[in-house]
N, C-alpha and C. Protein backbone atom coordinates (compact mmCIF):
# COMPACT_ATOMS: atom_id res chain seq x y z
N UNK A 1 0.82 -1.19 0.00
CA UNK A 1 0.00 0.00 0.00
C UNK A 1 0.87 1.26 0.00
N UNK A 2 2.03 1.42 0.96
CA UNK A 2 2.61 2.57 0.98
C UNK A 2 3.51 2.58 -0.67
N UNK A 3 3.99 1.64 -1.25
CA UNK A 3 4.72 1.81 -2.44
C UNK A 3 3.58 2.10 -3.31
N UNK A 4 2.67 1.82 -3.61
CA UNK A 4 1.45 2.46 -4.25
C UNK A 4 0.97 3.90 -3.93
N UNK A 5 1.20 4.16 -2.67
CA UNK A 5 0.78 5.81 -2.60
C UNK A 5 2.11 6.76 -3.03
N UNK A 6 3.35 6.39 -2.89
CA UNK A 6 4.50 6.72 -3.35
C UNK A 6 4.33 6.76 -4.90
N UNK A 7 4.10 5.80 -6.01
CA UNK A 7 3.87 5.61 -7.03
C UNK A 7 2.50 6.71 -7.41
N UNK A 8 1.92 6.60 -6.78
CA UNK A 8 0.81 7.90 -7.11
C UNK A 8 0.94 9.56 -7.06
N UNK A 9 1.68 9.52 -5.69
CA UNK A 9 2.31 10.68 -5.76
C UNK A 9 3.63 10.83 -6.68
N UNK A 10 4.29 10.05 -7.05
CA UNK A 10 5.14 10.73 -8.20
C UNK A 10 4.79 10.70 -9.45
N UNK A 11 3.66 9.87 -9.75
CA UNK A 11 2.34 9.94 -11.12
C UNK A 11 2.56 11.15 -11.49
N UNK A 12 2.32 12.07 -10.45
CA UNK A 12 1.89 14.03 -10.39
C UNK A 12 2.97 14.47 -11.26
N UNK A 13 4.32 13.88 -11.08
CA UNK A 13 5.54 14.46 -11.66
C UNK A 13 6.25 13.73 -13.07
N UNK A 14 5.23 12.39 -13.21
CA UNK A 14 5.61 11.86 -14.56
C UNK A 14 6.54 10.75 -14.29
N UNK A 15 6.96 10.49 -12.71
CA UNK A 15 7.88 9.59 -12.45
C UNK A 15 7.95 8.31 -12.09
N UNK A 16 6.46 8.15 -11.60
CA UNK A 16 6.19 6.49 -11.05
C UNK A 16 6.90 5.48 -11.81
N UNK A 17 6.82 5.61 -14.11
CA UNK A 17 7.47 4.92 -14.17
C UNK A 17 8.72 4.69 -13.50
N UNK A 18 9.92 5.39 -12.93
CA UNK A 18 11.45 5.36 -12.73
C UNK A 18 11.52 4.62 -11.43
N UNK A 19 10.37 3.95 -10.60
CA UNK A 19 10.72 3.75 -9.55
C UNK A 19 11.48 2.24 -9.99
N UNK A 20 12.26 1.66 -9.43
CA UNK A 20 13.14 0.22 -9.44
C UNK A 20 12.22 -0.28 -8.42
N UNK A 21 12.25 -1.52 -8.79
CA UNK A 21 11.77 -2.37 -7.66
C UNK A 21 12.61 -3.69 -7.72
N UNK A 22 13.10 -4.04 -6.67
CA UNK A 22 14.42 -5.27 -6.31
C UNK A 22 13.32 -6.68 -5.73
N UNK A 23 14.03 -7.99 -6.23
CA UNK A 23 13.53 -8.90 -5.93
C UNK A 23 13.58 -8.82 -4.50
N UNK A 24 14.79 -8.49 -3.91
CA UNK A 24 15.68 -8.31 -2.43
C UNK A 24 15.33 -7.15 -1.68
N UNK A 25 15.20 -7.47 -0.64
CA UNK A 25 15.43 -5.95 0.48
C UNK A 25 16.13 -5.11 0.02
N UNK A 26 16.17 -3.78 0.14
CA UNK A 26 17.13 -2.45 0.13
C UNK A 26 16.58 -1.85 1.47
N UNK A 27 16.06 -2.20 2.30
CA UNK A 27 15.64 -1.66 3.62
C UNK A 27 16.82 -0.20 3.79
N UNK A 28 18.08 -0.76 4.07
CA UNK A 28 19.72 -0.36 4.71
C UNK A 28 19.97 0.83 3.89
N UNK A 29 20.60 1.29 3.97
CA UNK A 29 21.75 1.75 3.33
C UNK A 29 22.61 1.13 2.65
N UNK A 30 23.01 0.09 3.35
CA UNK A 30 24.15 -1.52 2.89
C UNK A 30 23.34 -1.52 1.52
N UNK A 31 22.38 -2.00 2.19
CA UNK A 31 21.67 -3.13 1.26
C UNK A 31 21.37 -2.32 -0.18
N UNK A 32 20.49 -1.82 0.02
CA UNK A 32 20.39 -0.58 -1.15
C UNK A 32 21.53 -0.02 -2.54
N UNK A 33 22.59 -0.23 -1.43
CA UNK A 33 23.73 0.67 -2.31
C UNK A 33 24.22 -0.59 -2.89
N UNK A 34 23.99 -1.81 -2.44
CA UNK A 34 24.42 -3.14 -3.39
C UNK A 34 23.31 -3.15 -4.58
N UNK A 35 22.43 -3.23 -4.27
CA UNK A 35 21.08 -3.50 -5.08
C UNK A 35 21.19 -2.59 -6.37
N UNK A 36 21.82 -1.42 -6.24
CA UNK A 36 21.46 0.25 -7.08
C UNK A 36 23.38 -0.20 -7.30
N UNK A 37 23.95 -1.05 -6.93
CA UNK A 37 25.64 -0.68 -7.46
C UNK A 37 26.09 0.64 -7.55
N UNK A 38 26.29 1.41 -6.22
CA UNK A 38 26.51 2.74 -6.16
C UNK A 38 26.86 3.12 -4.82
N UNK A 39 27.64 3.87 -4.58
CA UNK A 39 28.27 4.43 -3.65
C UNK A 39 27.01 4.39 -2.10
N UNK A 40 27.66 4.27 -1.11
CA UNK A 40 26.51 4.52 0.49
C UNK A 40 26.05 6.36 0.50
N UNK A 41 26.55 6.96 0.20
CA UNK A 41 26.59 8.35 0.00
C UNK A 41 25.27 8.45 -0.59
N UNK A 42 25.40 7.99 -2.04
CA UNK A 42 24.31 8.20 -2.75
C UNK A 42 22.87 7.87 -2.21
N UNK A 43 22.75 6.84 -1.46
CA UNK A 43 21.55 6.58 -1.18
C UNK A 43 20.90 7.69 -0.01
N UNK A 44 19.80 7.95 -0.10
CA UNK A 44 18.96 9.00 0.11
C UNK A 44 18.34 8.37 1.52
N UNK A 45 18.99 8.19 2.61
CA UNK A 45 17.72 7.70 3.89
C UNK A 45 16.94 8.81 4.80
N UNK A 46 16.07 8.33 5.13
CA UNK A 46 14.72 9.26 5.32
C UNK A 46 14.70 8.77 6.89
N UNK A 47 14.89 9.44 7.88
CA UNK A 47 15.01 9.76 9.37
C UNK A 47 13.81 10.41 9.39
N UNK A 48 12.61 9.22 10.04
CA UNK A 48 11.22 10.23 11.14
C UNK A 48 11.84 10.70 12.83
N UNK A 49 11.78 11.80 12.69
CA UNK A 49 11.69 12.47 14.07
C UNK A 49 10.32 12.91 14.77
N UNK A 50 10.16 13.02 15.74
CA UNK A 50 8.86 14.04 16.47
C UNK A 50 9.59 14.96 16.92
N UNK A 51 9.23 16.39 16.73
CA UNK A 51 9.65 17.67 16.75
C UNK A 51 8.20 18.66 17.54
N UNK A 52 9.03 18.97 18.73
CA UNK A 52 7.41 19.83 18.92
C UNK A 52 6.36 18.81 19.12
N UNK A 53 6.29 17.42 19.36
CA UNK A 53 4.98 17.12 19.24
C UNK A 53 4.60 16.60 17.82
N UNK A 54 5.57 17.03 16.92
CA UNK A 54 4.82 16.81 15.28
C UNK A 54 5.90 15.90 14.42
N UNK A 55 5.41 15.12 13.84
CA UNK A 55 6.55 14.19 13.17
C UNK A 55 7.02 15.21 11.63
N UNK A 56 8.49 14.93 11.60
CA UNK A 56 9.30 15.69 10.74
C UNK A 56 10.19 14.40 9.85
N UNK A 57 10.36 14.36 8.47
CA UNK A 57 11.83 13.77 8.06
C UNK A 57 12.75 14.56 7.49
N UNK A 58 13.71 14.19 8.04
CA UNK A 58 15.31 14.36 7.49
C UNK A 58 15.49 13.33 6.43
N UNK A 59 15.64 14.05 4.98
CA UNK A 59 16.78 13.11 4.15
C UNK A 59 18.12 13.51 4.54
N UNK A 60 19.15 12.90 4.28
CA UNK A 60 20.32 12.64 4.52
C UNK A 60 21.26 11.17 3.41
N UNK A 61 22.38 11.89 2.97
CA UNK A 61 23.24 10.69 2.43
C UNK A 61 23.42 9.83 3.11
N UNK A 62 23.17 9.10 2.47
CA UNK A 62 23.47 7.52 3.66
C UNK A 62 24.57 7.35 4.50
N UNK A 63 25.37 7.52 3.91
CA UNK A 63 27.07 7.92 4.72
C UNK A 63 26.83 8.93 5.90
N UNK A 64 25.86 9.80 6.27
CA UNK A 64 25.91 10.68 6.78
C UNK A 64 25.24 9.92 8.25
N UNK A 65 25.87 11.07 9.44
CA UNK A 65 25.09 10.60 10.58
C UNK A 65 24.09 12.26 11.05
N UNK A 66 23.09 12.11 11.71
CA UNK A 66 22.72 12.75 12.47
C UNK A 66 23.75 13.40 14.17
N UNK A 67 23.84 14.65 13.81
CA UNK A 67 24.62 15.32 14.79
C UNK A 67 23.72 15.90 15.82
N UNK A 68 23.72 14.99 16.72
CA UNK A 68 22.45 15.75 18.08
C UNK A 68 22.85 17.02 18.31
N UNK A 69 24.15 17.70 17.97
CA UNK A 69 24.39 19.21 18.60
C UNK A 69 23.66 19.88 17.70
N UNK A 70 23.94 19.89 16.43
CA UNK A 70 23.28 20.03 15.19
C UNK A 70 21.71 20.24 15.50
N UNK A 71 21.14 19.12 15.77
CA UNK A 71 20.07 19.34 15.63
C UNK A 71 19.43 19.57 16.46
N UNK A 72 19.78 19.69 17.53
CA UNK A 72 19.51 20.65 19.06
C UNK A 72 19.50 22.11 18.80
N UNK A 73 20.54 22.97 18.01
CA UNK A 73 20.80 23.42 17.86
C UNK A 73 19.57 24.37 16.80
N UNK A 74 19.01 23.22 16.10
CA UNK A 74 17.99 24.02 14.72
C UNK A 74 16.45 24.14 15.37
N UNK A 75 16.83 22.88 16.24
CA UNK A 75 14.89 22.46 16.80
C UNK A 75 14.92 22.36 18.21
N UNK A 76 15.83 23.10 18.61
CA UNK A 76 15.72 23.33 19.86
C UNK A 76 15.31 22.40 21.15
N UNK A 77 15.46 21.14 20.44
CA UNK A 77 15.29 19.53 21.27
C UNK A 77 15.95 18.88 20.93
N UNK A 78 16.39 17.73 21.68
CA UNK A 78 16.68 16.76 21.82
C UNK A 78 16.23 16.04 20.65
N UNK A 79 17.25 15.39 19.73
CA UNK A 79 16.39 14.56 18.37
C UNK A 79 15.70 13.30 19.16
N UNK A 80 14.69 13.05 18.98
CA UNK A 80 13.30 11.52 18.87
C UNK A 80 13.16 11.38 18.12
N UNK A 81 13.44 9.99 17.69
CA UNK A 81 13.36 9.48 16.95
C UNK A 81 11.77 8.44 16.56
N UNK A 82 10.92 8.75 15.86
CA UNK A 82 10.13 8.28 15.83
C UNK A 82 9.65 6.90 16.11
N UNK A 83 9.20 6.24 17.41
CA UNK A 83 9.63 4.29 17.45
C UNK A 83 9.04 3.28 16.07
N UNK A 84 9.90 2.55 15.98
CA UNK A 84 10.11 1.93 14.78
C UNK A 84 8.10 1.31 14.57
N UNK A 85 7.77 0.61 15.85
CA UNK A 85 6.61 -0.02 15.38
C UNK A 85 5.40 0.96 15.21
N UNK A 86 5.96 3.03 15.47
CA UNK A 86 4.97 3.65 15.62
C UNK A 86 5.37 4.19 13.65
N UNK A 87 6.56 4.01 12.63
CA UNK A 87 6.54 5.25 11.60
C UNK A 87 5.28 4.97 10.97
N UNK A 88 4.93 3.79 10.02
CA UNK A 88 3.83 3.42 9.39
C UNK A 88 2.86 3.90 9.87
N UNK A 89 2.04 4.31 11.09
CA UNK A 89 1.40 4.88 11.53
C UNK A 89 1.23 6.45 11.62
N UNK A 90 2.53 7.37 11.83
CA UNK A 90 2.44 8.80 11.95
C UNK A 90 3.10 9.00 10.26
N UNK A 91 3.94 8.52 9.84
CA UNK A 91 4.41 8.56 8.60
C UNK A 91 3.54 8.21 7.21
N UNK A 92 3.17 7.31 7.05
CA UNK A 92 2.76 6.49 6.28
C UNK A 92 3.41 5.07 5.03
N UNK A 93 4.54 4.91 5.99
CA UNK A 93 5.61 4.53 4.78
C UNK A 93 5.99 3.46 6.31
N UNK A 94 6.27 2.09 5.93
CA UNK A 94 7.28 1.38 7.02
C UNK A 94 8.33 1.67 6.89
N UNK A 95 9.25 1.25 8.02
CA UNK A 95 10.64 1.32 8.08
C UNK A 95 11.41 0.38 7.15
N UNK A 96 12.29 1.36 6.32
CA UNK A 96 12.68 0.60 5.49
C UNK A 96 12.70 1.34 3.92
N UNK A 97 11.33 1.57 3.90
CA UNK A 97 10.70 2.14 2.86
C UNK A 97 10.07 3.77 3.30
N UNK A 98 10.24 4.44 4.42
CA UNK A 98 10.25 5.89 4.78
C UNK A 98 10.63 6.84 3.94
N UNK A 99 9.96 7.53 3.09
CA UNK A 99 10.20 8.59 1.95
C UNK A 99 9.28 9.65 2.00
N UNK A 100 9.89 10.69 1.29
CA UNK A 100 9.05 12.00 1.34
C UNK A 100 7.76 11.86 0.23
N UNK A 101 7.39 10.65 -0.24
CA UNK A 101 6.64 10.69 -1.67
C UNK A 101 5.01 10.36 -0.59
N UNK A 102 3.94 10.52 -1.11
CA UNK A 102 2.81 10.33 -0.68
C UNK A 102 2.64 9.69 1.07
N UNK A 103 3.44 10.88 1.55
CA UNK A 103 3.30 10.50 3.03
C UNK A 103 1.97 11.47 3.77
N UNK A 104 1.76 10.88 4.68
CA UNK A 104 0.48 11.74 5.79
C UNK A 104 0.61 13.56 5.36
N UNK A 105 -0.31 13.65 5.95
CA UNK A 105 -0.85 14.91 6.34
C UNK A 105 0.05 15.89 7.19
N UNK A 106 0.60 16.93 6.96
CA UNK A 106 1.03 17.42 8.38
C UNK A 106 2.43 16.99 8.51
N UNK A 107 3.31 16.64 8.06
CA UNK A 107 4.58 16.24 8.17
C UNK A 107 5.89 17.29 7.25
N UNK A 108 6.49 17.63 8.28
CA UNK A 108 7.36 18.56 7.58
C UNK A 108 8.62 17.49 7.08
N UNK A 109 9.38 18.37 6.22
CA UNK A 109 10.53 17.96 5.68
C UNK A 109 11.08 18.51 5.29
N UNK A 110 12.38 17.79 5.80
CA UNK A 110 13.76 18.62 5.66
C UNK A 110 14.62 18.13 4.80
N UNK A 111 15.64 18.53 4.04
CA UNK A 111 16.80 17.61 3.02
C UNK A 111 18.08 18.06 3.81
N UNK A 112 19.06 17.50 4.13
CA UNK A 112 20.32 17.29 4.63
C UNK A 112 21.32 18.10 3.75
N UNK A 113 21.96 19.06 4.05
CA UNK A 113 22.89 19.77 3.19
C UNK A 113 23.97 18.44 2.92
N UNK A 114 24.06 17.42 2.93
CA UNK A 114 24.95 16.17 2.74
C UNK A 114 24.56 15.41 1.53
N UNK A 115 23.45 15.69 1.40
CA UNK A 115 22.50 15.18 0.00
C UNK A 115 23.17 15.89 -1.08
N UNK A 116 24.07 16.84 -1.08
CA UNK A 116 24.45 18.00 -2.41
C UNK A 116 25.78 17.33 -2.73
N UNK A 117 26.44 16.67 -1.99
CA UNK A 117 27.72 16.33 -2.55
C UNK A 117 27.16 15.01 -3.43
N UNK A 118 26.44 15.18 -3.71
CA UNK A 118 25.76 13.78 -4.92
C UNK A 118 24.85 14.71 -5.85
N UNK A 119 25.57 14.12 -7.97
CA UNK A 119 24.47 14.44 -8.40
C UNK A 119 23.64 13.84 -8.30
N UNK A 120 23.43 12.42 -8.07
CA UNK A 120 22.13 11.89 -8.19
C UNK A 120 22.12 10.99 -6.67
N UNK A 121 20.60 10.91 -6.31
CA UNK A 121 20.75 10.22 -4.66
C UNK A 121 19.36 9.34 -5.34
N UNK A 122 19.30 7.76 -4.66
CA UNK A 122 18.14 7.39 -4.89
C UNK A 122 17.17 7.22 -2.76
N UNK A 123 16.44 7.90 -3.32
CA UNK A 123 15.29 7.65 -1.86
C UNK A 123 14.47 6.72 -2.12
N UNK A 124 14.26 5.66 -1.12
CA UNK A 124 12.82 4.92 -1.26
C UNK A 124 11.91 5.17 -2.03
N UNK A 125 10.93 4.26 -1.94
CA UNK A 125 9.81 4.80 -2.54
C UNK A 125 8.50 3.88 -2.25
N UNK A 126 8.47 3.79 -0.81
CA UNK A 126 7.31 3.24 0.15
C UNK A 126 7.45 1.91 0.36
N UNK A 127 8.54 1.54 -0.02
CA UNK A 127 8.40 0.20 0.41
C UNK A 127 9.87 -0.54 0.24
N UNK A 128 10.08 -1.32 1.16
CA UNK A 128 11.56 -2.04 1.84
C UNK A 128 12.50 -2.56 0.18
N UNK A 129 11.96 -1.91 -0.58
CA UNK A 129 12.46 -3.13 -1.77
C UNK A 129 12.06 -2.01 -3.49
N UNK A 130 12.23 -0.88 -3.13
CA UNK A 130 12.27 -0.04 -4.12
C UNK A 130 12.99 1.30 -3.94
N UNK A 131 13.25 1.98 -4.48
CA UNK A 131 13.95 3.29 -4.77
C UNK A 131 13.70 4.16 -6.33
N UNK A 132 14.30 5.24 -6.18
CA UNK A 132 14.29 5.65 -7.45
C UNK A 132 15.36 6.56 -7.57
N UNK A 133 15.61 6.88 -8.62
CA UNK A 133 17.08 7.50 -8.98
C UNK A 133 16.90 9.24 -9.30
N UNK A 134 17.36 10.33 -8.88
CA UNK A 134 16.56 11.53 -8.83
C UNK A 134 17.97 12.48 -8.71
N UNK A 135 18.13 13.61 -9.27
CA UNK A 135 19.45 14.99 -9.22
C UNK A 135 18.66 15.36 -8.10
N UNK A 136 19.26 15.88 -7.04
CA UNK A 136 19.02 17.53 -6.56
C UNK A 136 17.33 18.19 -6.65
N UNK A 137 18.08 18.61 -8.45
CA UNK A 137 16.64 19.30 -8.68
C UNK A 137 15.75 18.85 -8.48
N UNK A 138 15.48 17.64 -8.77
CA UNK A 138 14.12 16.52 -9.37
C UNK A 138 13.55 16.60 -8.21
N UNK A 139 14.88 16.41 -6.73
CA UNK A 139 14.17 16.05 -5.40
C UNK A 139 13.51 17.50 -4.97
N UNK A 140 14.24 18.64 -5.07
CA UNK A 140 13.39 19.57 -4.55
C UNK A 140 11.92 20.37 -5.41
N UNK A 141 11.78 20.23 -6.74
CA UNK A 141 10.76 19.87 -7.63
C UNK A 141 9.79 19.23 -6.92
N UNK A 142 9.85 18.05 -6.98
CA UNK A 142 8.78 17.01 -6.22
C UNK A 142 8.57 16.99 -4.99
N UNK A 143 9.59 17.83 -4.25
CA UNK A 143 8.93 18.05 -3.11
C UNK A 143 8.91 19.27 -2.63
N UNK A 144 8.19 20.37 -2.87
CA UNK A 144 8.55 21.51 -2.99
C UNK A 144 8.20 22.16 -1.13
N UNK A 145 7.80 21.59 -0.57
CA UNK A 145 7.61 22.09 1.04
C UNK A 145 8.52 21.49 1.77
N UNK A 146 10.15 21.84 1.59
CA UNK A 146 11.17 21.52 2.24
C UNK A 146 11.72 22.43 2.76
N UNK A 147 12.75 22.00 3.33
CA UNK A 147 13.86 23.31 4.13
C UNK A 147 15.23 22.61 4.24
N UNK A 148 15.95 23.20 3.34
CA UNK A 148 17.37 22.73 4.01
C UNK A 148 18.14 22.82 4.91
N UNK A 149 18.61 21.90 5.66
CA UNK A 149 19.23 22.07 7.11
C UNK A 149 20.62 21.68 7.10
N UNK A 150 20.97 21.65 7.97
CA UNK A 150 22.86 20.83 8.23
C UNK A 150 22.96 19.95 9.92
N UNK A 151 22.19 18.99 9.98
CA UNK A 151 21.96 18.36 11.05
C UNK A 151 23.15 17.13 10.94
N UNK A 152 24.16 17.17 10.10
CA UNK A 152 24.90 15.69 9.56
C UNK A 152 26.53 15.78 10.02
N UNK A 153 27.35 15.14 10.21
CA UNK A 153 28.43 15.41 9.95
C UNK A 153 29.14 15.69 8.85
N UNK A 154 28.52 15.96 7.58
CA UNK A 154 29.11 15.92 6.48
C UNK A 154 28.80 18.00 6.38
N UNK A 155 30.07 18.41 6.01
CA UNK A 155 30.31 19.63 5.29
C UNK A 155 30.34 20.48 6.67
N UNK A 156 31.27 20.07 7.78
CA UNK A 156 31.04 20.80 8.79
C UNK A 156 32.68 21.13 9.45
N UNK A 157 33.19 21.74 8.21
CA UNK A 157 34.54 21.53 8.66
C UNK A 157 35.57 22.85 9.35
């Protein structure tokens, strides 16, 4: 169901065809960047937080970590991490498959200034066992209610 609402929402942009779908898990980062034969960097993972009370995602290069000073620092809390058996529920996407494409109502999102040292990053696309391949542009295009942040260790030198 969630790779179908993902596929619908990128319908809007002409892209559903481009999504890949793997016989195999790409849940990981690992896994993914075997599946897509491409760098850990490249892959696009999608971090649910609760912020305020309100669930938020961070994309981020896969290589990248979340910097609690960082992000203390932007949201003025402590990062929470959304619990694994609660994302499908406040998100709309399981773990695994967590993407900015046809998610809930009410959910902000953020892209990782770590995402730019890649022309192309692939993000999920609702489900443990798909992705799609996307520049920069394409991602902020299709998702046009973002904000870029620097919550990562990457470009913080």
């Amino acid at each position: 169901m969630s790779l179908m609402k993902a596929k619908k929402y990128l319908s809007n942009y002409n892209l559903d065809q481009n999504i890949i779908i793997f016989d195999d898990s790409s849940a990981t980062v690992s896994e993914a960047s075997k599946r897509l034969q491409c760098e850990e960097k490249e892959i696009a993972k999608t971090l649910a937080f609760i912020v305020n009370e309100k669930p938020i995602l961070i994309l981020m290069a896969g290589n990248a970590k979340c910097q609690n000073s960082l992000f203390k620092k932007i949201f003025k809390e402590k990062a929470k991490m959304i619990p694994y058996e609660k994302v499908e529920e406040v998100i709309g996407h399981s773990p695994g498959g967590v993407c900015p494409f046809g998610i809930n109502d009410n959910i902000s999102v953020y892209f990782d200034e770590s995402l730019k040292e890649n022309n192309f990053i692939y993000p999920a696309c609702g489900s443990s066992n798909s992705a799609i391949k996307l520049s920069i542009e394409e991602l902020e295009k299709i998702v046009p209610e973002h904000i870029w942040i620097n919550v990562s260790n990457k470009n913080n030198d």
